[in-house]
PDB file of N, CA and C in Angstrom:
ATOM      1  N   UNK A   1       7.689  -3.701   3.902  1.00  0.00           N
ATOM      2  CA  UNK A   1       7.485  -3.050   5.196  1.00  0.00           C
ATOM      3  C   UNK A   1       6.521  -3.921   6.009  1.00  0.00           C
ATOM      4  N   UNK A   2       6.696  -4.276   7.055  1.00  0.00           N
ATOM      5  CA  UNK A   2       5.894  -5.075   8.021  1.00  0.00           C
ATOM      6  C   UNK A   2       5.110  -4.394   8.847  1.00  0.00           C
ATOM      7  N   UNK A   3       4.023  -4.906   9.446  1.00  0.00           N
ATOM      8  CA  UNK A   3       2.929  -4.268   9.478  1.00  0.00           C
ATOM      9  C   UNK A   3       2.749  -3.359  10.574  1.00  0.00           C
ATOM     10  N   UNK A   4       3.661  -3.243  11.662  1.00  0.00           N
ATOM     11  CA  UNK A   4       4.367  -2.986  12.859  1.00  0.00           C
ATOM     12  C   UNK A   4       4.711  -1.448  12.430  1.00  0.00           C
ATOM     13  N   UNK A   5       5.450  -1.457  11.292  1.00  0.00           N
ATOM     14  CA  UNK A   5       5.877   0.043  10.783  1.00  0.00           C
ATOM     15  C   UNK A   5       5.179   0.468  10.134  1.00  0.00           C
ATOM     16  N   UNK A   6       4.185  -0.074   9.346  1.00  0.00           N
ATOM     17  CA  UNK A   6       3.259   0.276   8.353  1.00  0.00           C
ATOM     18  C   UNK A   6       2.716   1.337   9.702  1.00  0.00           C
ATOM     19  N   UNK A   7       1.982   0.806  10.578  1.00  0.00           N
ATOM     20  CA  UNK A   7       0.991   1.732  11.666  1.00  0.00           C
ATOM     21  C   UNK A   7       2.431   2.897  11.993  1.00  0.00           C
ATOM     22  N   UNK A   8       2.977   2.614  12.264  1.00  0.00           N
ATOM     23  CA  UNK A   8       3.526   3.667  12.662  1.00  0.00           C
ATOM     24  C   UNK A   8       3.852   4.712  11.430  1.00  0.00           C
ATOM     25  N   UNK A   9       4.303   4.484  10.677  1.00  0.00           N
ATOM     26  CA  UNK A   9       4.106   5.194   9.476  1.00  0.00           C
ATOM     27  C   UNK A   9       3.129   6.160   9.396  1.00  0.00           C
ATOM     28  N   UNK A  10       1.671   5.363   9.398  1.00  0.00           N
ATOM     29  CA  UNK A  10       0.341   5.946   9.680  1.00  0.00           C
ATOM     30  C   UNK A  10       0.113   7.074  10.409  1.00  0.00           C
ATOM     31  N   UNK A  11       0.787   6.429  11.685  1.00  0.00           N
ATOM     32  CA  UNK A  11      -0.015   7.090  12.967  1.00  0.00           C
ATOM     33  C   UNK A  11       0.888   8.521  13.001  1.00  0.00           C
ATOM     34  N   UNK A  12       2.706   8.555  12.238  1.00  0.00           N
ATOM     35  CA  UNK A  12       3.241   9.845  12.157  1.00  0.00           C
ATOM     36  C   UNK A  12       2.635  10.524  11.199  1.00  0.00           C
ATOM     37  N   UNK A  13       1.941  10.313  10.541  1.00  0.00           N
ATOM     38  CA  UNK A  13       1.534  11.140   9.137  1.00  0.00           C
ATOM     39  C   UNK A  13       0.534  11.739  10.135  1.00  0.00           C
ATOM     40  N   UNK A  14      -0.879  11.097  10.543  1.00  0.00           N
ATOM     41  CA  UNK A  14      -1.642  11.632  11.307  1.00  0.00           C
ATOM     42  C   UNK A  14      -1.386  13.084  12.340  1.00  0.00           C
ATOM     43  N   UNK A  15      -0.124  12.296  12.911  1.00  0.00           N
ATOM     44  CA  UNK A  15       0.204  13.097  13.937  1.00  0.00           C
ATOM     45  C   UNK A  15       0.944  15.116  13.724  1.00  0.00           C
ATOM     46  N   UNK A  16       1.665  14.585  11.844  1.00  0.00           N
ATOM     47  CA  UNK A  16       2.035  15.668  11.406  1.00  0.00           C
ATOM     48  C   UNK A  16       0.744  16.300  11.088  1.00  0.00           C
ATOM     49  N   UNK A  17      -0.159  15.708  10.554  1.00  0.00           N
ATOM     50  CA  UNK A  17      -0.942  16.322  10.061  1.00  0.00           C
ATOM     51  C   UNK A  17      -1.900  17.184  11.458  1.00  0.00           C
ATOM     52  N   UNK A  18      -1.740  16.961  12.515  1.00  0.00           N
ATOM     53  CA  UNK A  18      -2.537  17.349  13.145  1.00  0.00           C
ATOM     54  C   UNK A  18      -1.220  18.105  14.354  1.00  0.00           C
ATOM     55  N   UNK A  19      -0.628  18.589  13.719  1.00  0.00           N
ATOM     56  CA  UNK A  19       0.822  19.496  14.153  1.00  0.00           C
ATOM     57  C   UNK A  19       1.427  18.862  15.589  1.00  0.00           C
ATOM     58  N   UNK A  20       1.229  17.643  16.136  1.00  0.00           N
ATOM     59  CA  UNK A  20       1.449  17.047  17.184  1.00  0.00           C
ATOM     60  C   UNK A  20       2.532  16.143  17.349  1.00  0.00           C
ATOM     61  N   UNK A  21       4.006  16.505  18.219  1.00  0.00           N
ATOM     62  CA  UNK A  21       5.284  16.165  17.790  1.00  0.00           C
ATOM     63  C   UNK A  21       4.975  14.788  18.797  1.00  0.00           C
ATOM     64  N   UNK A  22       5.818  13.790  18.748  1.00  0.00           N
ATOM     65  CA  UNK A  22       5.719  12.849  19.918  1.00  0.00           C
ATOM     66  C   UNK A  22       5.952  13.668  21.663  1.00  0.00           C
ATOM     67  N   UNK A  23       6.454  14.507  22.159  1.00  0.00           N
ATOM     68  CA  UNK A  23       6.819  15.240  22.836  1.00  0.00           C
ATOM     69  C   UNK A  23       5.630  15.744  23.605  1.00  0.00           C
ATOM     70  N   UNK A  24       4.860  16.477  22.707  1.00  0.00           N
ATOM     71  CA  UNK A  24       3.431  16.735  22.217  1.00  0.00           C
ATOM     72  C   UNK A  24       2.784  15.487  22.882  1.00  0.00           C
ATOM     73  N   UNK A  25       2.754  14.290  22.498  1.00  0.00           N
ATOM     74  CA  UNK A  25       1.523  13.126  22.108  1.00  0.00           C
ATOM     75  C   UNK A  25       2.080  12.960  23.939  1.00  0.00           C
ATOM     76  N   UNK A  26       3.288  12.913  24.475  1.00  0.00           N
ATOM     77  CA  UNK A  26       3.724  12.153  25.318  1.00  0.00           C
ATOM     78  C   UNK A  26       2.983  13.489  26.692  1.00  0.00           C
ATOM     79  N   UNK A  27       3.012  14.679  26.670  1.00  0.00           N
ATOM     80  CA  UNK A  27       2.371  15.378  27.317  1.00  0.00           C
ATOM     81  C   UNK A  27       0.842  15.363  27.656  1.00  0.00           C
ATOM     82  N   UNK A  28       0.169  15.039  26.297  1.00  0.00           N
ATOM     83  CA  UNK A  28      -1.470  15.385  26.437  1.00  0.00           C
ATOM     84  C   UNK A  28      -1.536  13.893  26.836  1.00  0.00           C
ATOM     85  N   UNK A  29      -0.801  12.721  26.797  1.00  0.00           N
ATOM     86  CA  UNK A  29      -1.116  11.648  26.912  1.00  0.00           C
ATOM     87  C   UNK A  29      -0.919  10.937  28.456  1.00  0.00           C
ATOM     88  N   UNK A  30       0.349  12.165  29.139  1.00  0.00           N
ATOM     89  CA  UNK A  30       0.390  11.613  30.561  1.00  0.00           C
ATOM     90  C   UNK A  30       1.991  10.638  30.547  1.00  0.00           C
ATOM     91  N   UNK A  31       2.428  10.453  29.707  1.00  0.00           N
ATOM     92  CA  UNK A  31       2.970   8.837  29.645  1.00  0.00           C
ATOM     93  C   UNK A  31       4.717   9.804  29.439  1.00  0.00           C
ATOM     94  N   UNK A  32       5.873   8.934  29.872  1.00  0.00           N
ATOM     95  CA  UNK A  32       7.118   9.176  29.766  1.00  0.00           C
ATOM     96  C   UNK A  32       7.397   9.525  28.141  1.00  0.00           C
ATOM     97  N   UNK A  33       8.691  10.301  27.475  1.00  0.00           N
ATOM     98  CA  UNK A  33       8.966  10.032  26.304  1.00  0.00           C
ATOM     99  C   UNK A  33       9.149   8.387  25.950  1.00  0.00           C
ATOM    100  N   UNK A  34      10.377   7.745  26.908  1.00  0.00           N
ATOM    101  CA  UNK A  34      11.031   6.599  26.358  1.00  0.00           C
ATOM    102  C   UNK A  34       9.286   5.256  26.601  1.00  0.00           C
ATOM    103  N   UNK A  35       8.067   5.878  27.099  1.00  0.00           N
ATOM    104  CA  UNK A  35       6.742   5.391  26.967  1.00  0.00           C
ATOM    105  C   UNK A  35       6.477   5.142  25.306  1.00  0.00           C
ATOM    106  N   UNK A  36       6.338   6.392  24.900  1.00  0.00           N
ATOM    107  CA  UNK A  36       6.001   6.817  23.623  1.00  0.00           C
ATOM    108  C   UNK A  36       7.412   6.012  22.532  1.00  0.00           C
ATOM    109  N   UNK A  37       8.484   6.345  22.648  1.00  0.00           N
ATOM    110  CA  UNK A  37       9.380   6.260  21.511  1.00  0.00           C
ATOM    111  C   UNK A  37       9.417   4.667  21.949  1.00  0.00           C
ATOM    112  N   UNK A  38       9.298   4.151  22.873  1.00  0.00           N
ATOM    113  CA  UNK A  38       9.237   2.331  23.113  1.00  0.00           C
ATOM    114  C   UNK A  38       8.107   1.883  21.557  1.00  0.00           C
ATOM    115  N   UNK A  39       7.097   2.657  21.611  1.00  0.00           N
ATOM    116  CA  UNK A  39       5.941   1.686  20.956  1.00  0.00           C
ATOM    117  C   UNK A  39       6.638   2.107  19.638  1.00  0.00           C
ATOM    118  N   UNK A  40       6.764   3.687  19.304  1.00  0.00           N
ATOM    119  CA  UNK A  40       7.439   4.102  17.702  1.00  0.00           C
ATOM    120  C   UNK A  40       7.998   3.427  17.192  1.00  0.00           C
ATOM    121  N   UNK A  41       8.982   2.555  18.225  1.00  0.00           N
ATOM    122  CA  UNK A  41      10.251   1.772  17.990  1.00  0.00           C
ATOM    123  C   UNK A  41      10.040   0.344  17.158  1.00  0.00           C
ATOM    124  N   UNK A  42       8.646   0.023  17.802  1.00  0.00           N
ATOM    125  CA  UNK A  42       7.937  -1.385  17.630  1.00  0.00           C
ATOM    126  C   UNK A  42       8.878  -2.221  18.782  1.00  0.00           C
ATOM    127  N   UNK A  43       9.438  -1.812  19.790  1.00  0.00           N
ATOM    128  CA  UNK A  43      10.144  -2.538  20.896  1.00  0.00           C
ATOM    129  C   UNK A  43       8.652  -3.354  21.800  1.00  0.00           C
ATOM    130  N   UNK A  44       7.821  -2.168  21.652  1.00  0.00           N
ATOM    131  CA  UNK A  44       6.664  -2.203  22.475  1.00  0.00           C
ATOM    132  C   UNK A  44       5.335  -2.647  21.695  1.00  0.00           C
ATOM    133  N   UNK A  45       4.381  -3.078  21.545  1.00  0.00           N
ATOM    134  CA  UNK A  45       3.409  -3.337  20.749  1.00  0.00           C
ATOM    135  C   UNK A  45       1.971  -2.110  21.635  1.00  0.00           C
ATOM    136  N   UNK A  46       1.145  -1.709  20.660  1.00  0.00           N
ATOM    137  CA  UNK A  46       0.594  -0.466  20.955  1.00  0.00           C
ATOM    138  C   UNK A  46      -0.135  -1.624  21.444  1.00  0.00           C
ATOM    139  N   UNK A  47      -1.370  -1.134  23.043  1.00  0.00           N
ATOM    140  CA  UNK A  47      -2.193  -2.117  23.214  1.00  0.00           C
ATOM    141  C   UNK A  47      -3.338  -1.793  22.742  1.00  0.00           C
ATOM    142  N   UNK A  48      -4.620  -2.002  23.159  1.00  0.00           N
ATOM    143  CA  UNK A  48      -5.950  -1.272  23.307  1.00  0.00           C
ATOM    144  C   UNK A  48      -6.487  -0.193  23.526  1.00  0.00           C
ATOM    145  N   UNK A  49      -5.626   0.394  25.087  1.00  0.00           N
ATOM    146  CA  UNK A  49      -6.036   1.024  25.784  1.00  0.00           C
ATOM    147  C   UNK A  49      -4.850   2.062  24.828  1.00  0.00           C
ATOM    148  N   UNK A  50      -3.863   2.009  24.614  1.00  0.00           N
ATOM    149  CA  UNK A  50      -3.317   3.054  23.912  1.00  0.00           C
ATOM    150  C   UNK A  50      -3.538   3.335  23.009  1.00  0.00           C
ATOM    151  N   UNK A  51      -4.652   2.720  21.929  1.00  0.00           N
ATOM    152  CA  UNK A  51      -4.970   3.075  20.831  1.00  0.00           C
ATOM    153  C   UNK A  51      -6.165   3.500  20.945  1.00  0.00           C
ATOM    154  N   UNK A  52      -6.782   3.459  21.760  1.00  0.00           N
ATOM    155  CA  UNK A  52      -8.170   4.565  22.340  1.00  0.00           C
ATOM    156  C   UNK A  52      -7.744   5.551  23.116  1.00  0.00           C
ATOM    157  N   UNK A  53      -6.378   5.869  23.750  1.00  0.00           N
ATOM    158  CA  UNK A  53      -5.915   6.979  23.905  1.00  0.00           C
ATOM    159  C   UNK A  53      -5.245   7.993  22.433  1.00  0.00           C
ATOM    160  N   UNK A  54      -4.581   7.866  21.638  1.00  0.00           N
ATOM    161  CA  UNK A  54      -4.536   8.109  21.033  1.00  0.00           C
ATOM    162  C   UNK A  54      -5.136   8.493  20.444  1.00  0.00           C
ATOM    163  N   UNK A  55      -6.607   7.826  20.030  1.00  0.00           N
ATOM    164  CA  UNK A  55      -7.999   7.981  19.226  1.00  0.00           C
ATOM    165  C   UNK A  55      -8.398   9.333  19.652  1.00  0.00           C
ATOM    166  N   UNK A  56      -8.059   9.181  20.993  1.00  0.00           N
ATOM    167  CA  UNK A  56      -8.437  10.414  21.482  1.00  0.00           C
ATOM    168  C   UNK A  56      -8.211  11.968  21.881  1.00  0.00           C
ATOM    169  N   UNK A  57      -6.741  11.316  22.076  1.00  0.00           N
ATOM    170  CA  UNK A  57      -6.095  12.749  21.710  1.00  0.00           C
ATOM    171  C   UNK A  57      -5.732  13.650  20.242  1.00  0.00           C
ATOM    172  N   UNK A  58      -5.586  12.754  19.658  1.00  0.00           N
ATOM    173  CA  UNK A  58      -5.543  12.946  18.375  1.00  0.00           C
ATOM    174  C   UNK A  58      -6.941  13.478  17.548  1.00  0.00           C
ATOM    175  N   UNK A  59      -7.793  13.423  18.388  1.00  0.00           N
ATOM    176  CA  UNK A  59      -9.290  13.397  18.095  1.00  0.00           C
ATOM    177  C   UNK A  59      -9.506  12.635  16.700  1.00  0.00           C
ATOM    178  N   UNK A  60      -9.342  11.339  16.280  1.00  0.00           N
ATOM    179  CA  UNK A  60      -9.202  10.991  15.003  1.00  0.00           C
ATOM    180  C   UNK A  60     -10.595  10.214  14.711  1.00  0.00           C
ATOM    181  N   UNK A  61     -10.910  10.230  13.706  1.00  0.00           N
ATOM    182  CA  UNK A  61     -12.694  10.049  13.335  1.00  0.00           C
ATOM    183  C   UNK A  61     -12.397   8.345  13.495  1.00  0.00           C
ATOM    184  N   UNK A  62     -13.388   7.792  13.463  1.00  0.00           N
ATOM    185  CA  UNK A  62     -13.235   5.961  13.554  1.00  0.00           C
ATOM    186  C   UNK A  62     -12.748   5.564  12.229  1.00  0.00           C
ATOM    187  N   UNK A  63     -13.321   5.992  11.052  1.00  0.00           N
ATOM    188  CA  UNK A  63     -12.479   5.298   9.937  1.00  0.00           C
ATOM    189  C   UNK A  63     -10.581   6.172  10.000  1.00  0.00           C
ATOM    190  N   UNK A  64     -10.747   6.753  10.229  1.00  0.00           N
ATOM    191  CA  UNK A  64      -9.050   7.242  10.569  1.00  0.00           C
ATOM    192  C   UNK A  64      -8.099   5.875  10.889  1.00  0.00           C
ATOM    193  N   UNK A  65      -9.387   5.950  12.293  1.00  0.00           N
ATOM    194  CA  UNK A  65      -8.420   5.196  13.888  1.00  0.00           C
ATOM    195  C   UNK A  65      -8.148   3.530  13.189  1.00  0.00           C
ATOM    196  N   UNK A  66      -9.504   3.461  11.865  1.00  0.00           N
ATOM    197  CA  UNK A  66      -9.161   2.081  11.274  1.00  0.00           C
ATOM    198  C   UNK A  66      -8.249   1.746  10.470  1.00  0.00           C
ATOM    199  N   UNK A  67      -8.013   2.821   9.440  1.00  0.00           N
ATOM    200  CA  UNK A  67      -7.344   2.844   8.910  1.00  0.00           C
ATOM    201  C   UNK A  67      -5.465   3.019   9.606  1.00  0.00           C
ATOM    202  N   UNK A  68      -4.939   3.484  10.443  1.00  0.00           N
ATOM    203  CA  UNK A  68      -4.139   3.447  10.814  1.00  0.00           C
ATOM    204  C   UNK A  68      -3.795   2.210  11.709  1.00  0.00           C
ATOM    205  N   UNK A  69      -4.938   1.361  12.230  1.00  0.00           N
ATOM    206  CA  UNK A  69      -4.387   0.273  13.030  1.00  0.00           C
ATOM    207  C   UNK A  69      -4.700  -0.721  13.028  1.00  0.00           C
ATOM    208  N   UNK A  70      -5.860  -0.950  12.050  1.00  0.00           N
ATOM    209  CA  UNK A  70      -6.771  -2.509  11.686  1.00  0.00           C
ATOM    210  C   UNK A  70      -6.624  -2.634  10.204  1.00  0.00           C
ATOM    211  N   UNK A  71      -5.643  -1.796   9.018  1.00  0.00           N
ATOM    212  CA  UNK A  71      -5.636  -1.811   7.948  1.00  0.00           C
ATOM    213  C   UNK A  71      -4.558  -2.720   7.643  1.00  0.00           C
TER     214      UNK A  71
END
């Protein structure tokens, strides 16, 4: 598995775990679905600024946010 899906992998487990569908992520986040399912896809590469959004909606602690995207 390459490392592209590995995070995403991650970041759906997170997201189940915190009952939040992409639908969900794409509402509290502001951003289109085909926004959201672009990066899922790995079409799109997550940037900075979307992974401190995320951080944030997700409310995810810093070793979380590390573990899902610097691991």
């Amino acid at each position: 598995m390459n490392d592209k899906k590995k995070v995403v992998v991650k970041l759906e487990s997170y997201m189940k775990l915190k009952d939040i569908s992409k639908q969900n992520l794409a509402k509290k986040w502001k951003k289109s679905e085909a926004y959201i399912y672009r990066r899922f896809s790995g079409e799109v590469e997550f940037s900075l600024t979307d992974i401190e959004d995320i951080f944030s909606i997700l409310q995810l602690s810093k070793d979380e946010a590390c573990d899902i995207f610097f691991n």
